[in-house]
N, C-alpha and C. Protein backbone atom coordinates (compact mmCIF):
# COMPACT_ATOMS: atom_id res chain seq x y z
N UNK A 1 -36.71 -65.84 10.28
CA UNK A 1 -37.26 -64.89 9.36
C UNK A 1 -36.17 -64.33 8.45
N UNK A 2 -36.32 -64.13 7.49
CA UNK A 2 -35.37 -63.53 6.07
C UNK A 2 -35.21 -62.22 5.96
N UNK A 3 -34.41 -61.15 5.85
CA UNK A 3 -34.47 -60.22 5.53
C UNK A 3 -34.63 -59.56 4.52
N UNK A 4 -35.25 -58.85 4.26
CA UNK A 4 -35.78 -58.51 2.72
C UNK A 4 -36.03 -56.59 2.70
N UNK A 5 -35.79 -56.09 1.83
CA UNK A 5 -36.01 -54.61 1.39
C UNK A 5 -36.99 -54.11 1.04
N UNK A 6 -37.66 -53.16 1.29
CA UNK A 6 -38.60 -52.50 1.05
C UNK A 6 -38.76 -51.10 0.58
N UNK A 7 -39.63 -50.08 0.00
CA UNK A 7 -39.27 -49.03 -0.38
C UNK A 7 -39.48 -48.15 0.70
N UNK A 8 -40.00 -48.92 1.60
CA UNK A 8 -40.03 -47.70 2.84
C UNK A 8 -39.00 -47.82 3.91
N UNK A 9 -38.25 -49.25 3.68
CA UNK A 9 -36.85 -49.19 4.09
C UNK A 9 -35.86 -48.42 3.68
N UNK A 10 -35.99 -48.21 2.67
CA UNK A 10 -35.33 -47.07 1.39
C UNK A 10 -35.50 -45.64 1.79
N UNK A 11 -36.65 -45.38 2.24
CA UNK A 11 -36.61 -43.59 2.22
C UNK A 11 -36.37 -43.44 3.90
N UNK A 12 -36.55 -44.38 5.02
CA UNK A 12 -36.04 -44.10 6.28
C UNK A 12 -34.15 -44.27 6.12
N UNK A 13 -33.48 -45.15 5.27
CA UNK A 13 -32.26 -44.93 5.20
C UNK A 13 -31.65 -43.84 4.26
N UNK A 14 -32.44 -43.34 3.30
CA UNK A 14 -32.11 -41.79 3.30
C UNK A 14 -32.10 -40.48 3.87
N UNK A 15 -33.35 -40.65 5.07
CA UNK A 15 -33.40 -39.96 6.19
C UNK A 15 -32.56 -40.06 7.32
N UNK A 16 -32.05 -41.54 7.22
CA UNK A 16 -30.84 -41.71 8.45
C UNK A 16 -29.48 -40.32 7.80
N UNK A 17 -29.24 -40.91 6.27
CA UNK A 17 -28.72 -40.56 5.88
C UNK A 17 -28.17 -38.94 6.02
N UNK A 18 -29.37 -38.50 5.92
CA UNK A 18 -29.47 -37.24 5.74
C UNK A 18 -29.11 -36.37 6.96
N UNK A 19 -28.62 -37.13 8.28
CA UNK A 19 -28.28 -36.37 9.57
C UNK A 19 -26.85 -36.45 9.24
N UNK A 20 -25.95 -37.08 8.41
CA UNK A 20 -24.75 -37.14 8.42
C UNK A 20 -24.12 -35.81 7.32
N UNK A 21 -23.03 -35.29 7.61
CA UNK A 21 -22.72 -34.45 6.74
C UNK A 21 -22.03 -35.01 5.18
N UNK A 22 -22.33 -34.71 3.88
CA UNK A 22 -21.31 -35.44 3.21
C UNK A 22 -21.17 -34.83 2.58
N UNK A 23 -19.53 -35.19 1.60
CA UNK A 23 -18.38 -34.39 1.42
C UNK A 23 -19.26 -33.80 0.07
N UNK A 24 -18.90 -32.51 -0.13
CA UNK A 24 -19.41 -31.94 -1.39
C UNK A 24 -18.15 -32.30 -2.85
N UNK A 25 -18.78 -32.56 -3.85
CA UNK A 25 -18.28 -32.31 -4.68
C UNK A 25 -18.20 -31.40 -5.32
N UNK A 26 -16.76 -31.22 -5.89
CA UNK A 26 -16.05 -29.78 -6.23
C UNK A 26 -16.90 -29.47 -7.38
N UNK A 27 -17.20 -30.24 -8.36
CA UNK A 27 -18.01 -30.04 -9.83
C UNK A 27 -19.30 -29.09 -9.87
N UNK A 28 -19.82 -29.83 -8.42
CA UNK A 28 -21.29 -29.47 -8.03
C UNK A 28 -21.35 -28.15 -7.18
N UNK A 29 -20.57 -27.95 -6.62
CA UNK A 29 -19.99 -27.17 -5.41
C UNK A 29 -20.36 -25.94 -6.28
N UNK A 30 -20.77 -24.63 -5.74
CA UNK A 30 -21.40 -23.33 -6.50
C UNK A 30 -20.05 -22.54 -7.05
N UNK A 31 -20.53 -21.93 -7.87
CA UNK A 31 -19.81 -21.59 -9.37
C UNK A 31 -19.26 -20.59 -8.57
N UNK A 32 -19.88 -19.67 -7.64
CA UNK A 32 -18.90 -18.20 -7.30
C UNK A 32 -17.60 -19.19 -6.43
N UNK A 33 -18.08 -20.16 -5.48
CA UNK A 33 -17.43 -20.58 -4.53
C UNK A 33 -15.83 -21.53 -5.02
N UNK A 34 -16.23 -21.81 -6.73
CA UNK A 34 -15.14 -22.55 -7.11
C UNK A 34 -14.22 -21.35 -8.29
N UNK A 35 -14.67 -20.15 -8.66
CA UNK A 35 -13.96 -19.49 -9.23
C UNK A 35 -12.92 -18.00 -7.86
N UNK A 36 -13.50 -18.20 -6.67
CA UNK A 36 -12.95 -17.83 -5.58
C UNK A 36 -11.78 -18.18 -4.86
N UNK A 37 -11.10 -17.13 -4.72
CA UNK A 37 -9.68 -17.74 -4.33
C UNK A 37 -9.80 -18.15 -2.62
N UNK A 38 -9.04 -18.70 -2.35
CA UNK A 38 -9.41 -19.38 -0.75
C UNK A 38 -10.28 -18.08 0.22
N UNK A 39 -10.94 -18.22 1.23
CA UNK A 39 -11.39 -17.58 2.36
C UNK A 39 -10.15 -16.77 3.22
N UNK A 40 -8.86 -17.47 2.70
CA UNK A 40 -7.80 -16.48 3.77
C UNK A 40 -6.86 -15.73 2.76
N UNK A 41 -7.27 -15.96 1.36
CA UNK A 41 -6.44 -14.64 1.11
C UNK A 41 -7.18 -13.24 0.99
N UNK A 42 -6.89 -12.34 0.28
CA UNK A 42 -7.22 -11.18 0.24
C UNK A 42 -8.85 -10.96 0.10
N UNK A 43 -9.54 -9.98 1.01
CA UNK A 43 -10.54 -9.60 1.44
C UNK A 43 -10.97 -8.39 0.78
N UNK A 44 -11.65 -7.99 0.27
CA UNK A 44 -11.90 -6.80 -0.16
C UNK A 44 -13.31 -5.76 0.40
N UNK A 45 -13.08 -4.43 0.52
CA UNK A 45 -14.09 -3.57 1.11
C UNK A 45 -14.36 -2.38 -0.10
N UNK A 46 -15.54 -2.24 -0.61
CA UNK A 46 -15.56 -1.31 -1.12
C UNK A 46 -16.81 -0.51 -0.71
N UNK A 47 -16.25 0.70 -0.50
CA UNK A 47 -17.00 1.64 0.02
C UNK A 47 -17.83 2.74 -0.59
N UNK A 48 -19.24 2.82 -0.40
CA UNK A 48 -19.87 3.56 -1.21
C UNK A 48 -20.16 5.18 -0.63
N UNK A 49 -19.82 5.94 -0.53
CA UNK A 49 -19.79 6.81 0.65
C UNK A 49 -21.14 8.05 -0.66
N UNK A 50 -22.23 8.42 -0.68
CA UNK A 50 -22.79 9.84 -1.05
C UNK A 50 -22.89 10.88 -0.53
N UNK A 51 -22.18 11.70 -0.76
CA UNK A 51 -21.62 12.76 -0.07
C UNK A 51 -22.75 14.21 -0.74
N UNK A 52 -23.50 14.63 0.15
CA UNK A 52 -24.10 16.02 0.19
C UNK A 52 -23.47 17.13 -1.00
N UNK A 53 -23.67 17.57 -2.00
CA UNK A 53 -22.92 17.99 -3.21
C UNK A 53 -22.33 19.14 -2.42
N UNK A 54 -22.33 20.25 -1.58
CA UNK A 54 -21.99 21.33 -1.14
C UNK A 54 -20.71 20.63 -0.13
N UNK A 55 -20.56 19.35 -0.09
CA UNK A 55 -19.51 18.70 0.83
C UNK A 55 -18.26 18.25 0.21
N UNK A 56 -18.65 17.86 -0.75
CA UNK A 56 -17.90 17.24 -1.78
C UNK A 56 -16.20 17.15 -1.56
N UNK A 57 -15.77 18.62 -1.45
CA UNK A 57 -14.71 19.24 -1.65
C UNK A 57 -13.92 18.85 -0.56
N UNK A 58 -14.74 19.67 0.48
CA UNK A 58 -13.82 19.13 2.15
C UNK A 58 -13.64 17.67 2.63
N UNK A 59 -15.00 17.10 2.20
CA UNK A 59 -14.78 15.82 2.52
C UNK A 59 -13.68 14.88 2.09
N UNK A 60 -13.46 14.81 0.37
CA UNK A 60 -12.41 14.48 -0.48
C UNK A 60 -11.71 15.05 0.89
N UNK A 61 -10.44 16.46 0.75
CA UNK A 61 -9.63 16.88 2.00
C UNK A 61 -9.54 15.72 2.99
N UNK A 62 -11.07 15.79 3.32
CA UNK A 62 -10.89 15.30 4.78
C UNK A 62 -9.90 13.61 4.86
N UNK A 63 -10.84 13.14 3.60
CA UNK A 63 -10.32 11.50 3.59
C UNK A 63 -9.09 11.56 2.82
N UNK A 64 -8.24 12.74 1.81
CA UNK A 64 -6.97 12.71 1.72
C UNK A 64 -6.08 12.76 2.99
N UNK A 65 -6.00 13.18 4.75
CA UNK A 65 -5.32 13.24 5.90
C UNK A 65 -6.16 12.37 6.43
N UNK A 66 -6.95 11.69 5.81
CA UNK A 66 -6.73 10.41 7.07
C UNK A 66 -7.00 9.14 6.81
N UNK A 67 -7.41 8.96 5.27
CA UNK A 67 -7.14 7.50 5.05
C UNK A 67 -5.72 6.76 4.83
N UNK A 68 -4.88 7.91 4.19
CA UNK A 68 -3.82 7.26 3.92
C UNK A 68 -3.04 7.35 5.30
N UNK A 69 -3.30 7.34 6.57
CA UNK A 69 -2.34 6.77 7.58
C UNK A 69 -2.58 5.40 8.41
N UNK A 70 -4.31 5.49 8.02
CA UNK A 70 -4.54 3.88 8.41
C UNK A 70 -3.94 3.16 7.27
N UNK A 71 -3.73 3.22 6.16
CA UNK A 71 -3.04 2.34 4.50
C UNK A 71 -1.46 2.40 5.34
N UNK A 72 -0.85 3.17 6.14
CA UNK A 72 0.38 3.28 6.24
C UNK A 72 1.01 2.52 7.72
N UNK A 73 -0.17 2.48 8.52
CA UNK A 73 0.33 1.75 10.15
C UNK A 73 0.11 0.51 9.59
N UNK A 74 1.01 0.36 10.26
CA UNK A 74 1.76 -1.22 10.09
C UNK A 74 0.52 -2.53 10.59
N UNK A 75 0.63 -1.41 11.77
CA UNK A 75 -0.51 -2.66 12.79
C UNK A 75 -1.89 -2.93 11.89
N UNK A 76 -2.37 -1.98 11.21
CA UNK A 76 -3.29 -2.76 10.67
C UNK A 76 -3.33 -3.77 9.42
N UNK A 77 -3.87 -4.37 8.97
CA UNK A 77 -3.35 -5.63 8.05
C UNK A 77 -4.38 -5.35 7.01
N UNK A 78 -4.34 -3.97 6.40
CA UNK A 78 -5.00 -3.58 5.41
C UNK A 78 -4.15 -2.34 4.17
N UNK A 79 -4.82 -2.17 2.83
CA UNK A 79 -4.44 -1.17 2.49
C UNK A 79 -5.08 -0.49 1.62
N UNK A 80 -5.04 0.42 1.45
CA UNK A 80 -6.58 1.40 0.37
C UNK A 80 -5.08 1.54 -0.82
N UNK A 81 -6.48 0.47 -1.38
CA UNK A 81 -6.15 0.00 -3.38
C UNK A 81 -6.70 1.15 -3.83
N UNK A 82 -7.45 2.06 -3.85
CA UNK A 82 -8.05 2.75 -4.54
C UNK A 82 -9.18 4.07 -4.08
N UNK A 83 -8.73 5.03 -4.41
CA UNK A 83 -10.01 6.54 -3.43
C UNK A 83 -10.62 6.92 -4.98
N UNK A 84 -11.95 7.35 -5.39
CA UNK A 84 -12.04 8.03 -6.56
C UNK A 84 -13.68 8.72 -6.19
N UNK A 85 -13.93 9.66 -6.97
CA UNK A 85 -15.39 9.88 -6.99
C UNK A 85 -15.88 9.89 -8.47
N UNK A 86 -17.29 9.38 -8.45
CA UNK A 86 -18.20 9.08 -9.48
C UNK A 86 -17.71 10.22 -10.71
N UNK A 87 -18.37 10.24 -12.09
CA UNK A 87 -18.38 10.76 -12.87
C UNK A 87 -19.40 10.70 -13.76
N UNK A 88 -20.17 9.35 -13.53
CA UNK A 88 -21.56 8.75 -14.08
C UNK A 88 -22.23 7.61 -13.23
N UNK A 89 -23.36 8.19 -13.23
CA UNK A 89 -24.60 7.16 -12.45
C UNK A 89 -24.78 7.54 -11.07
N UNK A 90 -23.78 7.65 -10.35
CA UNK A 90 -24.58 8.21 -8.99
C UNK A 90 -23.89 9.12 -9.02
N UNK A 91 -24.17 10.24 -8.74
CA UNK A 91 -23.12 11.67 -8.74
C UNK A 91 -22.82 12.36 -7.10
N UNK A 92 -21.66 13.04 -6.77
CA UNK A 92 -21.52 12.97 -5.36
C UNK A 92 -21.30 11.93 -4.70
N UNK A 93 -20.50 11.14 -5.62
CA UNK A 93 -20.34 9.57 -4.92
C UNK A 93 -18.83 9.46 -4.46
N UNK A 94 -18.63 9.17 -3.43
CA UNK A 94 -17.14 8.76 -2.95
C UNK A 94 -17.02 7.16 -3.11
N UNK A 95 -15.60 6.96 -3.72
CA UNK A 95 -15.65 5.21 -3.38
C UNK A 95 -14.28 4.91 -2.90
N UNK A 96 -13.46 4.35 -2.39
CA UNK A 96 -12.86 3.42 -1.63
C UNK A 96 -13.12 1.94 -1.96
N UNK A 97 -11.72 1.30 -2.01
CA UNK A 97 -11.68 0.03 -2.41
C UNK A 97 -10.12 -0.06 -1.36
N UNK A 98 -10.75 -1.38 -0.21
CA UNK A 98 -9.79 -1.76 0.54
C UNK A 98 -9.58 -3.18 0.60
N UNK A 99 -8.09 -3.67 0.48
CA UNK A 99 -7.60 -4.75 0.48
C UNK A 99 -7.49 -5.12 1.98
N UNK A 100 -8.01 -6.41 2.17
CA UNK A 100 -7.20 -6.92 3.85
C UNK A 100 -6.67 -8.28 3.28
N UNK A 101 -5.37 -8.02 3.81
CA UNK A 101 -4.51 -9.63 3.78
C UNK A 101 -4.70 -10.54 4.80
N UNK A 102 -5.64 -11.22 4.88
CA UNK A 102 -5.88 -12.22 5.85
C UNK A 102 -7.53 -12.66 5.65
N UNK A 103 -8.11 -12.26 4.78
CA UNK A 103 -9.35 -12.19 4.67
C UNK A 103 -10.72 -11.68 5.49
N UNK A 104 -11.18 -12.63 6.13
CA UNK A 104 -12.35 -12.43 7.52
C UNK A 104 -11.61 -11.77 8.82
N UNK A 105 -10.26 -12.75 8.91
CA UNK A 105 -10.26 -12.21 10.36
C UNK A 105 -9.45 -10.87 10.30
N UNK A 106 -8.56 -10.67 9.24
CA UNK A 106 -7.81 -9.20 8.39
C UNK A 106 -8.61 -8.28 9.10
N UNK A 107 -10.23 -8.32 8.10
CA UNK A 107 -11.22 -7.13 8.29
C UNK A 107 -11.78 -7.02 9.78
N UNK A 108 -11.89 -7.84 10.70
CA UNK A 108 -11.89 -8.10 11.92
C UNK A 108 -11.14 -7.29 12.85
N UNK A 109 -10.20 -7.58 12.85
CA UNK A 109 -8.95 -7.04 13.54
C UNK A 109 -8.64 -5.73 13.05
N UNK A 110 -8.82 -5.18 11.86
CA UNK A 110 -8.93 -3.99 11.47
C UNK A 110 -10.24 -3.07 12.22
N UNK A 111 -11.62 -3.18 11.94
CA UNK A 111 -12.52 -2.97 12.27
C UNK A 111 -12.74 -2.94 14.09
N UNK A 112 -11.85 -3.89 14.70
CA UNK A 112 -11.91 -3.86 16.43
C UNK A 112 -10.86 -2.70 16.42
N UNK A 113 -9.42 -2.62 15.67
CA UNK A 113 -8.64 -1.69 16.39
C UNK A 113 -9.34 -0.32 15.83
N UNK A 114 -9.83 -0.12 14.60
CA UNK A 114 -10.46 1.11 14.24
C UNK A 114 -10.73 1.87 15.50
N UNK A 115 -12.04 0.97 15.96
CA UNK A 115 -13.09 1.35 17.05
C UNK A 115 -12.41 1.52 18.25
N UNK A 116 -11.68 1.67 18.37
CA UNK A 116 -10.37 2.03 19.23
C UNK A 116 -9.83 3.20 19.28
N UNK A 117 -9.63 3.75 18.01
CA UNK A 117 -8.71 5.03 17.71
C UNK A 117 -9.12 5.95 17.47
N UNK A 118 -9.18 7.28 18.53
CA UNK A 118 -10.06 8.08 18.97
C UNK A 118 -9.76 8.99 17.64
N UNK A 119 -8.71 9.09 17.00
CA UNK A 119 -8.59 10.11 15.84
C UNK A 119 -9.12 9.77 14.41
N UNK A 120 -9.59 8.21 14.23
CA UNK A 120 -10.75 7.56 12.97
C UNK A 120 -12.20 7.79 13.39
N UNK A 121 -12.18 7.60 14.86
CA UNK A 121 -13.77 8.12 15.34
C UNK A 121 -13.81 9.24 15.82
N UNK A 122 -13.02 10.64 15.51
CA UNK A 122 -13.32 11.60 15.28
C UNK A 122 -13.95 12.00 13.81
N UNK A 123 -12.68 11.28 13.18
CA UNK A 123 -13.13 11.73 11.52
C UNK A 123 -14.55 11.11 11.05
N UNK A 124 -15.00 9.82 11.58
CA UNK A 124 -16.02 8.85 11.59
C UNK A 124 -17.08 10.09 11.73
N UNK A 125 -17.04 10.80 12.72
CA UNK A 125 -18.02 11.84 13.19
C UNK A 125 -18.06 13.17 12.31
N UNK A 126 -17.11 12.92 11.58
CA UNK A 126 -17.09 14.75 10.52
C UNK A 126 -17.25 14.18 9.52
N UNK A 127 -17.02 12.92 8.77
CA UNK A 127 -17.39 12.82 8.00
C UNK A 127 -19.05 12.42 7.69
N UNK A 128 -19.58 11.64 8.98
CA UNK A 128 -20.86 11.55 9.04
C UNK A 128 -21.71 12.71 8.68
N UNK A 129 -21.25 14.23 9.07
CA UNK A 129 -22.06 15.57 8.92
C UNK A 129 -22.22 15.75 7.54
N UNK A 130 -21.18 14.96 6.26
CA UNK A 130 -21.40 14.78 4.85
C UNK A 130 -21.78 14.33 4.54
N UNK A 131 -22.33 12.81 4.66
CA UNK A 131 -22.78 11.95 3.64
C UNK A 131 -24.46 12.41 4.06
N UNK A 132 -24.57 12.04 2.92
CA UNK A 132 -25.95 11.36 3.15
C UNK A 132 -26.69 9.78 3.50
N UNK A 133 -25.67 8.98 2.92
CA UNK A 133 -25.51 7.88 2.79
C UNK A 133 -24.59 7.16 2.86
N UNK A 134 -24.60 5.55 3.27
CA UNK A 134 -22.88 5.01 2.39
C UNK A 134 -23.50 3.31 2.37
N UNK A 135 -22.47 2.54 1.80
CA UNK A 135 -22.92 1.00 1.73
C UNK A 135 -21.62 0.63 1.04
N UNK A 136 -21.65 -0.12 2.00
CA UNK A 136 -19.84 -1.34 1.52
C UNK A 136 -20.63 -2.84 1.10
N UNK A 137 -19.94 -2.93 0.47
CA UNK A 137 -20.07 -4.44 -0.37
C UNK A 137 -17.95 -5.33 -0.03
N UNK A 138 -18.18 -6.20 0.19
CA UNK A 138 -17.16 -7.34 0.74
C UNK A 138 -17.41 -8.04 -0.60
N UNK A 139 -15.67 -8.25 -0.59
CA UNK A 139 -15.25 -8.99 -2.03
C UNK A 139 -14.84 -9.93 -2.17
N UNK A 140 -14.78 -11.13 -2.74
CA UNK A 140 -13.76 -12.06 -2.70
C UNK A 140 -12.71 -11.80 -4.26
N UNK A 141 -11.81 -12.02 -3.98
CA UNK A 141 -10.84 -11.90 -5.65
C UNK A 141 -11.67 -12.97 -6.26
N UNK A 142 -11.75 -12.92 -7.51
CA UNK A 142 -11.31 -14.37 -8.60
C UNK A 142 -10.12 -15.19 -8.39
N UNK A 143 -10.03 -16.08 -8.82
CA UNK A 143 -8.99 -17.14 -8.58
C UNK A 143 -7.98 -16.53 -9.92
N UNK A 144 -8.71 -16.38 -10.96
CA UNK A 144 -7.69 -16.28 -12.54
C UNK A 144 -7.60 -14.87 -12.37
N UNK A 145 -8.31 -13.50 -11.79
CA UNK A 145 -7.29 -12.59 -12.49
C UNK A 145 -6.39 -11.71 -11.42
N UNK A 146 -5.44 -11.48 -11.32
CA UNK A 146 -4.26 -10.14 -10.67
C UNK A 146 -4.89 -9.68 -9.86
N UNK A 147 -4.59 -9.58 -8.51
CA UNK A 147 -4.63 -8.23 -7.80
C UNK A 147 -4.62 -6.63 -8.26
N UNK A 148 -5.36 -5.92 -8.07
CA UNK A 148 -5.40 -4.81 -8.84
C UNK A 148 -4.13 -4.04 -7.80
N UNK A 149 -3.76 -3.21 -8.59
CA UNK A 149 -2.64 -2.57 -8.11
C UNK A 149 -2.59 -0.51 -8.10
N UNK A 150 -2.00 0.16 -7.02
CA UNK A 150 -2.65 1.18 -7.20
C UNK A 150 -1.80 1.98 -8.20
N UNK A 151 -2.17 2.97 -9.23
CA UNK A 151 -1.79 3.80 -10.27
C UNK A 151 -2.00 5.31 -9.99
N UNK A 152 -0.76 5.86 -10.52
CA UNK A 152 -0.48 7.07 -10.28
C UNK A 152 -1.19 7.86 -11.47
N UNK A 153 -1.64 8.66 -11.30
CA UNK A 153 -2.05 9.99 -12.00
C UNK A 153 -3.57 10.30 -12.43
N UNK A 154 -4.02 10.71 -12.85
CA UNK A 154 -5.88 10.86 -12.99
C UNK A 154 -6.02 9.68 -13.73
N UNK A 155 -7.35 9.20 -13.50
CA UNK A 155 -7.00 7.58 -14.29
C UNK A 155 -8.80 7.51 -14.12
N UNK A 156 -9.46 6.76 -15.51
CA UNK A 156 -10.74 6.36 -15.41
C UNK A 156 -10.94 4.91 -15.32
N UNK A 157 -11.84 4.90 -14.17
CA UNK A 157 -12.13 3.22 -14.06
C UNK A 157 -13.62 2.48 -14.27
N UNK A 158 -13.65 1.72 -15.01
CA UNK A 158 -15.18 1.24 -14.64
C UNK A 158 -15.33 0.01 -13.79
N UNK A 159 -16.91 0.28 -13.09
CA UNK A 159 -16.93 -0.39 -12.23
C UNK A 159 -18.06 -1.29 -12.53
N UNK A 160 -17.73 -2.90 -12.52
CA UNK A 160 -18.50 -4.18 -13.31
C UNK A 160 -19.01 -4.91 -12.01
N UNK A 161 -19.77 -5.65 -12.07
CA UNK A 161 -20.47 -6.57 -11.02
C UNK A 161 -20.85 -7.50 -12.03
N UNK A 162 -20.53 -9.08 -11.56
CA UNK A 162 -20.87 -10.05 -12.29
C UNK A 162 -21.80 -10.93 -11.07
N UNK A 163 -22.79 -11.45 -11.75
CA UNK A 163 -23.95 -12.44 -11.02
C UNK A 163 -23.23 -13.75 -11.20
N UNK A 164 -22.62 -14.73 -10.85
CA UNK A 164 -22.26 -16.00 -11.35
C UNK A 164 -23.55 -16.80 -10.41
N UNK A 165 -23.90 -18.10 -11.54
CA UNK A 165 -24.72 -18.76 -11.80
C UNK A 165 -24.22 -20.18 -11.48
């Protein structure tokens, strides 16, 4: 007997096919995922904290004595790029923008020793009596532009979100 092809030989060897993994191409490969700098460099946290308007004041206080000593221990593998509150669009807004050098497992290892340190989950607990709310969003850098860097003195920033397609 001869062997010969068929079209229904055709769509069971695309189904064989289809259990095997295959290599993606970079062209095709998604637009955020190819303008993204690798998975292990820098990680980003930005923090949306809404703070109760009658809180405002102490709270700021509160997170001036105690964010900047987690930015300063060594052991953790992070550092706060940036503290500011709103001025337009959500008002009573605290934000935080944190760098981790190591990416996933950075924020990891940060986040396990946190939960550890009875003097962040104190503040964890006073600052909870302020907000009303909060929501972090995780960043990846761009590949083309700078690390943002932190700046001294009152300074206005805007804050952009791009959809890539």
């Amino acid at each position: 007997r001869g062997l010969g092809s068929s079209a229904r030989s055709a769509r069971e060897d695309s189904w064989l096919k289809s259990l095997f993994v295959r290599k993606v191409d970079p062209r095709k490969d998604a637009h955020s995922n190819l303008l993204a700098k690798r998975e292990t460099s820098s990680l980003y946290k930005l923090q949306f904290h809404n703070v109760k308007p009658e809180c405002l004041e102490a709270y700021n206080k509160l997170c001036q004595e105690v964010l900047p000593k987690i930015h300063e221990e060594k052991h953790y593998p992070c550092a706060l790029v940036g503290t500011w509150n709103t001025w337009y669009g959500e008002q009573d807004q605290a934000v935080h923008l944190w760098r981790y050098e190591g990416g996933y497992p950075a924020l990891n290892e940060v986040m396990s020793k946190l939960r550890q340190n009875k003097e962040f989950t104190e503040f964890r607990k006073e600052r909870g009596n302020m907000l009303l709310s909060r929501k972090n969003q995780l960043l990846l850098e761009f590949s083309f532009w700078n690390e943002p860097v932190p700046r001294d003195g009152p300074n206005i920033y805007e804050l952009r979100s791009y959809q890539l397609r």
